[in-house]
N, C-alpha and C. Protein backbone atom coordinates (compact mmCIF):
# COMPACT_ATOMS: atom_id res chain seq x y z
N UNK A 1 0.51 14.69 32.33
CA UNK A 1 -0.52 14.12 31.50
C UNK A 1 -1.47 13.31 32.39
N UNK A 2 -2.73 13.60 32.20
CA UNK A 2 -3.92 13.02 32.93
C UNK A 2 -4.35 11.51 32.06
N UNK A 3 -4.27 11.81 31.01
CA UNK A 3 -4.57 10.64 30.06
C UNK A 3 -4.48 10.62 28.64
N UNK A 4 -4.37 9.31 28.13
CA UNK A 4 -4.53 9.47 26.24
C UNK A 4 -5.44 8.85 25.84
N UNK A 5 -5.53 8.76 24.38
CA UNK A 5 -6.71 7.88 23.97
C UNK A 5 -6.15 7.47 22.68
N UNK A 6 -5.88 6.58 21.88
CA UNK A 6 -5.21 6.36 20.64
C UNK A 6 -6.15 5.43 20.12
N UNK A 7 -6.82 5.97 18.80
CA UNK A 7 -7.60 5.40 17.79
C UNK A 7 -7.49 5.63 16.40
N UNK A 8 -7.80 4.37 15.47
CA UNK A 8 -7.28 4.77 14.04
C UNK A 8 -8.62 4.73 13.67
N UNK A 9 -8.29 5.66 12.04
CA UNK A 9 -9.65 5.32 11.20
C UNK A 9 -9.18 4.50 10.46
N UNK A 10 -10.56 3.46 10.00
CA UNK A 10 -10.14 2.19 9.00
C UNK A 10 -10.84 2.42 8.01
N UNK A 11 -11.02 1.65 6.65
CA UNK A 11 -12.03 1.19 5.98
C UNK A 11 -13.06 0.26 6.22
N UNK A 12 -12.43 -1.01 7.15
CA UNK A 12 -13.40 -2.55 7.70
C UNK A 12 -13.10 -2.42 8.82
N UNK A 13 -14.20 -3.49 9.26
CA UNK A 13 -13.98 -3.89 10.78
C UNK A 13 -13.16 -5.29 10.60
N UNK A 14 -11.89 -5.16 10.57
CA UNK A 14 -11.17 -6.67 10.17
C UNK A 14 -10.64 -6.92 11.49
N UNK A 15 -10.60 -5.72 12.41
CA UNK A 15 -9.75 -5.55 13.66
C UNK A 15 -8.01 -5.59 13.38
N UNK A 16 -7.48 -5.27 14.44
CA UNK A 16 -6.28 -5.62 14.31
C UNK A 16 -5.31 -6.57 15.55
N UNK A 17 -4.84 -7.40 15.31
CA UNK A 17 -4.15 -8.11 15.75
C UNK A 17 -3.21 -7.50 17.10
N UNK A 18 -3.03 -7.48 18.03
CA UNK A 18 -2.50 -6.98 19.16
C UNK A 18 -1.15 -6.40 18.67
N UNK A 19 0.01 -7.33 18.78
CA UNK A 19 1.64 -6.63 18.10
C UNK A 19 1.47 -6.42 16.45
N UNK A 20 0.92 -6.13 15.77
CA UNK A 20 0.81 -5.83 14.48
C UNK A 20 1.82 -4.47 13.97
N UNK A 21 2.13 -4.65 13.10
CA UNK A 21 2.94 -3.52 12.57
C UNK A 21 2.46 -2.81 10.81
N UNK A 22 1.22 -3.47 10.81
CA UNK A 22 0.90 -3.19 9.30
C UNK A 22 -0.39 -3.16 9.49
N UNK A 23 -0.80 -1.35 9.91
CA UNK A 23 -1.86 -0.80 10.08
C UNK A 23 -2.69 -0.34 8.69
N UNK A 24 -3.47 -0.80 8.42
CA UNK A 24 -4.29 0.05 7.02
C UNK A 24 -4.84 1.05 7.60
N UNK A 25 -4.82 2.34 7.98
CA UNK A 25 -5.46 3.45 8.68
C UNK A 25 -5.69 4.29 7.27
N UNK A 26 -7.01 4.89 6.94
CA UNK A 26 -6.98 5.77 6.21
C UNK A 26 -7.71 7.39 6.81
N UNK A 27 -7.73 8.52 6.09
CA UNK A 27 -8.05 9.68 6.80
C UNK A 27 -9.29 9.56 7.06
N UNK A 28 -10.18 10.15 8.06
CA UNK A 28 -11.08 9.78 8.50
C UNK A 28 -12.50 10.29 7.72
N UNK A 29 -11.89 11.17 6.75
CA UNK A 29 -13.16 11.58 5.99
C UNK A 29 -14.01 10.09 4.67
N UNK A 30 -12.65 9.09 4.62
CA UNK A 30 -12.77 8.16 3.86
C UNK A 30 -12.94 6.57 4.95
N UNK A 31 -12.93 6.85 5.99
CA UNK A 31 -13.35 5.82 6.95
C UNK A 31 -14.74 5.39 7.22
N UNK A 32 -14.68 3.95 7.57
CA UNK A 32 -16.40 3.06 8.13
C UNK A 32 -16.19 3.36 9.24
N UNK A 33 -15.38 2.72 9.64
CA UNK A 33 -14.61 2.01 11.19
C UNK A 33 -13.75 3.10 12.02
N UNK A 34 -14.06 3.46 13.30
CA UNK A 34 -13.31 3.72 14.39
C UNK A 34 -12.85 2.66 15.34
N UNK A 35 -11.72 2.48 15.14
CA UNK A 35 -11.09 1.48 15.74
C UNK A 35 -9.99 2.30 17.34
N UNK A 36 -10.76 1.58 18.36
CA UNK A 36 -10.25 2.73 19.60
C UNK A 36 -9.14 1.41 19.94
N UNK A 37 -7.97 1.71 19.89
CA UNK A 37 -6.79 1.03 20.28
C UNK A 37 -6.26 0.88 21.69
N UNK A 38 -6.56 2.16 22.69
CA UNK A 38 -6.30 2.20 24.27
C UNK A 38 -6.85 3.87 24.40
N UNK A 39 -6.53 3.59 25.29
CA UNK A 39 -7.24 4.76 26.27
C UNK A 39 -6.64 4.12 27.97
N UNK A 40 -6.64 5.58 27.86
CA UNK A 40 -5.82 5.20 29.75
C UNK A 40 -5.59 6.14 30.38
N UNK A 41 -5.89 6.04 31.69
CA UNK A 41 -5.87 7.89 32.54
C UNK A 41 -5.07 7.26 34.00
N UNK A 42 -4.21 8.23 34.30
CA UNK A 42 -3.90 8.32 35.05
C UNK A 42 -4.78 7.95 36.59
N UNK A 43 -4.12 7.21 37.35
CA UNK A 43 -5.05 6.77 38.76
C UNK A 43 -5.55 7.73 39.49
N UNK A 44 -4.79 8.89 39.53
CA UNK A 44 -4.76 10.20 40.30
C UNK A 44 -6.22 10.85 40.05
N UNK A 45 -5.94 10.73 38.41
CA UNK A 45 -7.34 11.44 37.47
C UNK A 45 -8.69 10.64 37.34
N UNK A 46 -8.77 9.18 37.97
CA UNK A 46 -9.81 8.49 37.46
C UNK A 46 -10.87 8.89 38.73
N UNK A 47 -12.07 8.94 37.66
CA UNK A 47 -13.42 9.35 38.26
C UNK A 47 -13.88 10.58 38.08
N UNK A 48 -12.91 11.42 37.31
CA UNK A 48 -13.02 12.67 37.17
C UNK A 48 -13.82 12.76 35.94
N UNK A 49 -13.87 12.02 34.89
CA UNK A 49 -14.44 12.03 34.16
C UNK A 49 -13.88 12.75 32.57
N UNK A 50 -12.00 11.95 32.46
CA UNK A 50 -10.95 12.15 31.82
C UNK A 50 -11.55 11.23 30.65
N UNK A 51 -11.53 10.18 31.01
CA UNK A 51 -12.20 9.14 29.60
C UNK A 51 -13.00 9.83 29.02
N UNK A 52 -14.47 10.09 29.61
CA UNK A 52 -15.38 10.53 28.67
C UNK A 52 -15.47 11.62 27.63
N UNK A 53 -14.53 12.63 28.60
CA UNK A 53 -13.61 13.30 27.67
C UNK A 53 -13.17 13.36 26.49
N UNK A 54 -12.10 12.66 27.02
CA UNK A 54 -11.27 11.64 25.63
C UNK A 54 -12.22 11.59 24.34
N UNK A 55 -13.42 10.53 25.10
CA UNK A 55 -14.16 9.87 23.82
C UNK A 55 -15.03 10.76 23.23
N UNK A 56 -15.60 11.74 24.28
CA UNK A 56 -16.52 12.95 23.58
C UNK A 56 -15.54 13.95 22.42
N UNK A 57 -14.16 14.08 22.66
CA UNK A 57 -13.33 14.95 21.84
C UNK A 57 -12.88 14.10 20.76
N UNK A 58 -13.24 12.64 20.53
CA UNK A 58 -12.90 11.50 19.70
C UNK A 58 -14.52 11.85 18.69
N UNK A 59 -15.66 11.51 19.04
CA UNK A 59 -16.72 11.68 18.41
C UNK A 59 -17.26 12.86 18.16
N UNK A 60 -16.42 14.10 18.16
CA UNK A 60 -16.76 15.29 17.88
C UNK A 60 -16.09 15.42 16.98
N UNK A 61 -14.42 15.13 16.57
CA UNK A 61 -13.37 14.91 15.25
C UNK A 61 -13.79 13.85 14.43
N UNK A 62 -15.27 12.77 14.53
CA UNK A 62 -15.53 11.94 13.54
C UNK A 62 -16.41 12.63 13.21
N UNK A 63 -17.78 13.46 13.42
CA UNK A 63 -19.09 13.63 13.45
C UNK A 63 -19.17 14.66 11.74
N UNK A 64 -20.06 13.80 11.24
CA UNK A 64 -20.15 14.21 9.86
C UNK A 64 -19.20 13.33 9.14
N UNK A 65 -18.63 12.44 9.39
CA UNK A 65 -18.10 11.45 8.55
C UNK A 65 -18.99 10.25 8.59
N UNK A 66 -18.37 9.40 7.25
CA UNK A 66 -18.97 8.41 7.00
C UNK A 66 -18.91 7.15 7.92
N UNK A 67 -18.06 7.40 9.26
CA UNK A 67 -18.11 6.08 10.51
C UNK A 67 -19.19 5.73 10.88
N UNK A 68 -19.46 4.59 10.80
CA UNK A 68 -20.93 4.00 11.33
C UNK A 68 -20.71 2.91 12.20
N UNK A 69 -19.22 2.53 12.40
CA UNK A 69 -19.04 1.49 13.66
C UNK A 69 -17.84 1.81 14.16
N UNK A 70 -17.92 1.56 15.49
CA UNK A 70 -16.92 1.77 16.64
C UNK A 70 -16.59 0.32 17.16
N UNK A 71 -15.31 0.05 17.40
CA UNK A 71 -14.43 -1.64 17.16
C UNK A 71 -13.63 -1.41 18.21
N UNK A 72 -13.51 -2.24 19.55
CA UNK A 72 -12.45 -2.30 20.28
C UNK A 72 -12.20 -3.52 20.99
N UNK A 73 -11.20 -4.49 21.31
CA UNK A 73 -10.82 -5.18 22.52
C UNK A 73 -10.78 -4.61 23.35
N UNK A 74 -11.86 -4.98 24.18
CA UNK A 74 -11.99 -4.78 25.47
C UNK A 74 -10.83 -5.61 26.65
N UNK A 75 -10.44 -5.13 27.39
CA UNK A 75 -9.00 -6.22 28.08
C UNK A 75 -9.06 -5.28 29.65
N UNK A 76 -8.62 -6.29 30.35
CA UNK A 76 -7.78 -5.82 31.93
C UNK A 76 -9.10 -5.53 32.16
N UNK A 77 -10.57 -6.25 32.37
CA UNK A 77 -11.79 -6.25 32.85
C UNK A 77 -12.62 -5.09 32.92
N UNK A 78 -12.29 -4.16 31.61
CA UNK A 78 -12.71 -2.90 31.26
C UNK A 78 -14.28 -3.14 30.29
N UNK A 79 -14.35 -4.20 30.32
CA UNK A 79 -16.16 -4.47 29.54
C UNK A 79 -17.32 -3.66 29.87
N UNK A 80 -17.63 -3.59 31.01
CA UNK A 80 -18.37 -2.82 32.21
C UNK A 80 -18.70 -1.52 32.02
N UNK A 81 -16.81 -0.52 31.44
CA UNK A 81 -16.92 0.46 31.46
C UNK A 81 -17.54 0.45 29.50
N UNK A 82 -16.75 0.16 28.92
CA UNK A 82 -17.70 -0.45 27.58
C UNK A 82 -19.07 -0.02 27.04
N UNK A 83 -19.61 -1.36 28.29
CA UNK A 83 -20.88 -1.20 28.12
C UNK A 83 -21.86 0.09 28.21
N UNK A 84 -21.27 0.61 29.55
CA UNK A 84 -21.80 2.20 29.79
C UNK A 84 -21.92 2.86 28.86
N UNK A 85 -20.80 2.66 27.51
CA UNK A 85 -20.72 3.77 26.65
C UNK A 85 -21.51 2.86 25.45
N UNK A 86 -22.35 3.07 25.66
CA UNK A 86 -23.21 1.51 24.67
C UNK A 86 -21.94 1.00 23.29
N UNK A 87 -21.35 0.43 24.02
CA UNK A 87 -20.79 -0.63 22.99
C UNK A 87 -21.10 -2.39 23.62
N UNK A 88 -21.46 -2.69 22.75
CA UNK A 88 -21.90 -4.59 23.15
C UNK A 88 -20.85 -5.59 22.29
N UNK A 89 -21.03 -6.53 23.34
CA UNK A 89 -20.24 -7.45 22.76
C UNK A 89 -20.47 -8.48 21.49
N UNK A 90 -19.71 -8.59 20.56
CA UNK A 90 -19.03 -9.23 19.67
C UNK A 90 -18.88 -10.67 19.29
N UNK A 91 -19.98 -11.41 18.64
CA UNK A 91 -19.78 -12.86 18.30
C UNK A 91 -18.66 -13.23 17.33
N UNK A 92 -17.82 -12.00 16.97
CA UNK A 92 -17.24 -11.77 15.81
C UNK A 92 -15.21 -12.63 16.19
N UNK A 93 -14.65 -13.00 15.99
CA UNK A 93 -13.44 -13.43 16.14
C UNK A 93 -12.53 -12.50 16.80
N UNK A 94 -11.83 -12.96 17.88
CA UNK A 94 -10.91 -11.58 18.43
C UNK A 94 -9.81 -11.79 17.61
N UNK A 95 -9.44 -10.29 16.83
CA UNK A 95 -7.53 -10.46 16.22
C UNK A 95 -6.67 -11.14 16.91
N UNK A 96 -5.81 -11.82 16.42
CA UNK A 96 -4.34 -12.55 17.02
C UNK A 96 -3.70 -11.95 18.11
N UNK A 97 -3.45 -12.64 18.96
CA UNK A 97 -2.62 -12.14 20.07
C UNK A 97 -3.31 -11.49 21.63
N UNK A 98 -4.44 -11.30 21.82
CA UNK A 98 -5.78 -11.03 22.81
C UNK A 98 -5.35 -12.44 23.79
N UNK A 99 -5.53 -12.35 24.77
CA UNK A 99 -5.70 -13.33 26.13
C UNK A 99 -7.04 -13.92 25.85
N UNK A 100 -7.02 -14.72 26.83
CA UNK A 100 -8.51 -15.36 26.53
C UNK A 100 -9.63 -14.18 27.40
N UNK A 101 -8.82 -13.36 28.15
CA UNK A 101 -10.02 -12.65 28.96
C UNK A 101 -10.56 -11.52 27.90
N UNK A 102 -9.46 -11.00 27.16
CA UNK A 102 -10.38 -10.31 26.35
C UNK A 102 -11.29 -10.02 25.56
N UNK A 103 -12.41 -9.12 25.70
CA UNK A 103 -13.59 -9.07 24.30
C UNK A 103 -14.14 -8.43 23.57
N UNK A 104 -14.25 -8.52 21.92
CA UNK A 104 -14.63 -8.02 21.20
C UNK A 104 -15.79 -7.30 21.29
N UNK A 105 -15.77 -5.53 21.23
CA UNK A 105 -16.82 -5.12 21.20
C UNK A 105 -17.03 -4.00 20.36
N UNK A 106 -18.54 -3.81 20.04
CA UNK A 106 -18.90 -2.75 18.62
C UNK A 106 -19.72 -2.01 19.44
N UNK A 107 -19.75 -0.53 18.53
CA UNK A 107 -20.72 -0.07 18.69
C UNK A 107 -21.36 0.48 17.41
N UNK A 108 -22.49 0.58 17.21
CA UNK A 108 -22.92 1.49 16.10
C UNK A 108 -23.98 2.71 16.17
């Protein structure tokens, strides 16, 4: 495995809390919110252009649904890469359990 990407569909952007165990995920034809949970590629594979991947095969399984915002903690100084993919940062409250380095970011 080169890499994964694990994201739920929601109804809100309420976020979710880091160790949480009580996900409201609904099917994505009835979703606002793409909520991207991690993503992670192998060291071997990075630069290859495995993420974008990921996220292009992520916004091709939403496209024609009703999602109009994309929601993630950003963490482990991954903002940067974020930004590239126009998502901006978040005046909005980070969920429970986030470090202080991490940050809230949307896209729409």
């Amino acid at each position: 495995m080169v890499g994964y990407l694990i994201a739920l569909s929601l109804m809100t952007n309420e976020g979710l809390d880091l160790n949480t165990s009580n996900v409201p995920t609904v099917p994505i034809r009835e979703a606002r919110v793409m909520y991207i949970h991690d993503i992670a590629v192998n060291p071997e594979a990075r630069g290859l252009g495995v993420a974008d991947h990921l996220l292009q095969r992520l916004e091709e399984a939403v496209r024609g649904s009703a999602i109009s915002l994309w929601h993630l903690v950003s963490v482990q100084g991954s903002q940067g890469f974020w930004e590239k993919r126009g998502f901006e940062v978040s005046s909005d409250p980070l969920p429970n359990g986030y470090g202080a380095e991490a940050v809230l970011m949307l896209r729409r």
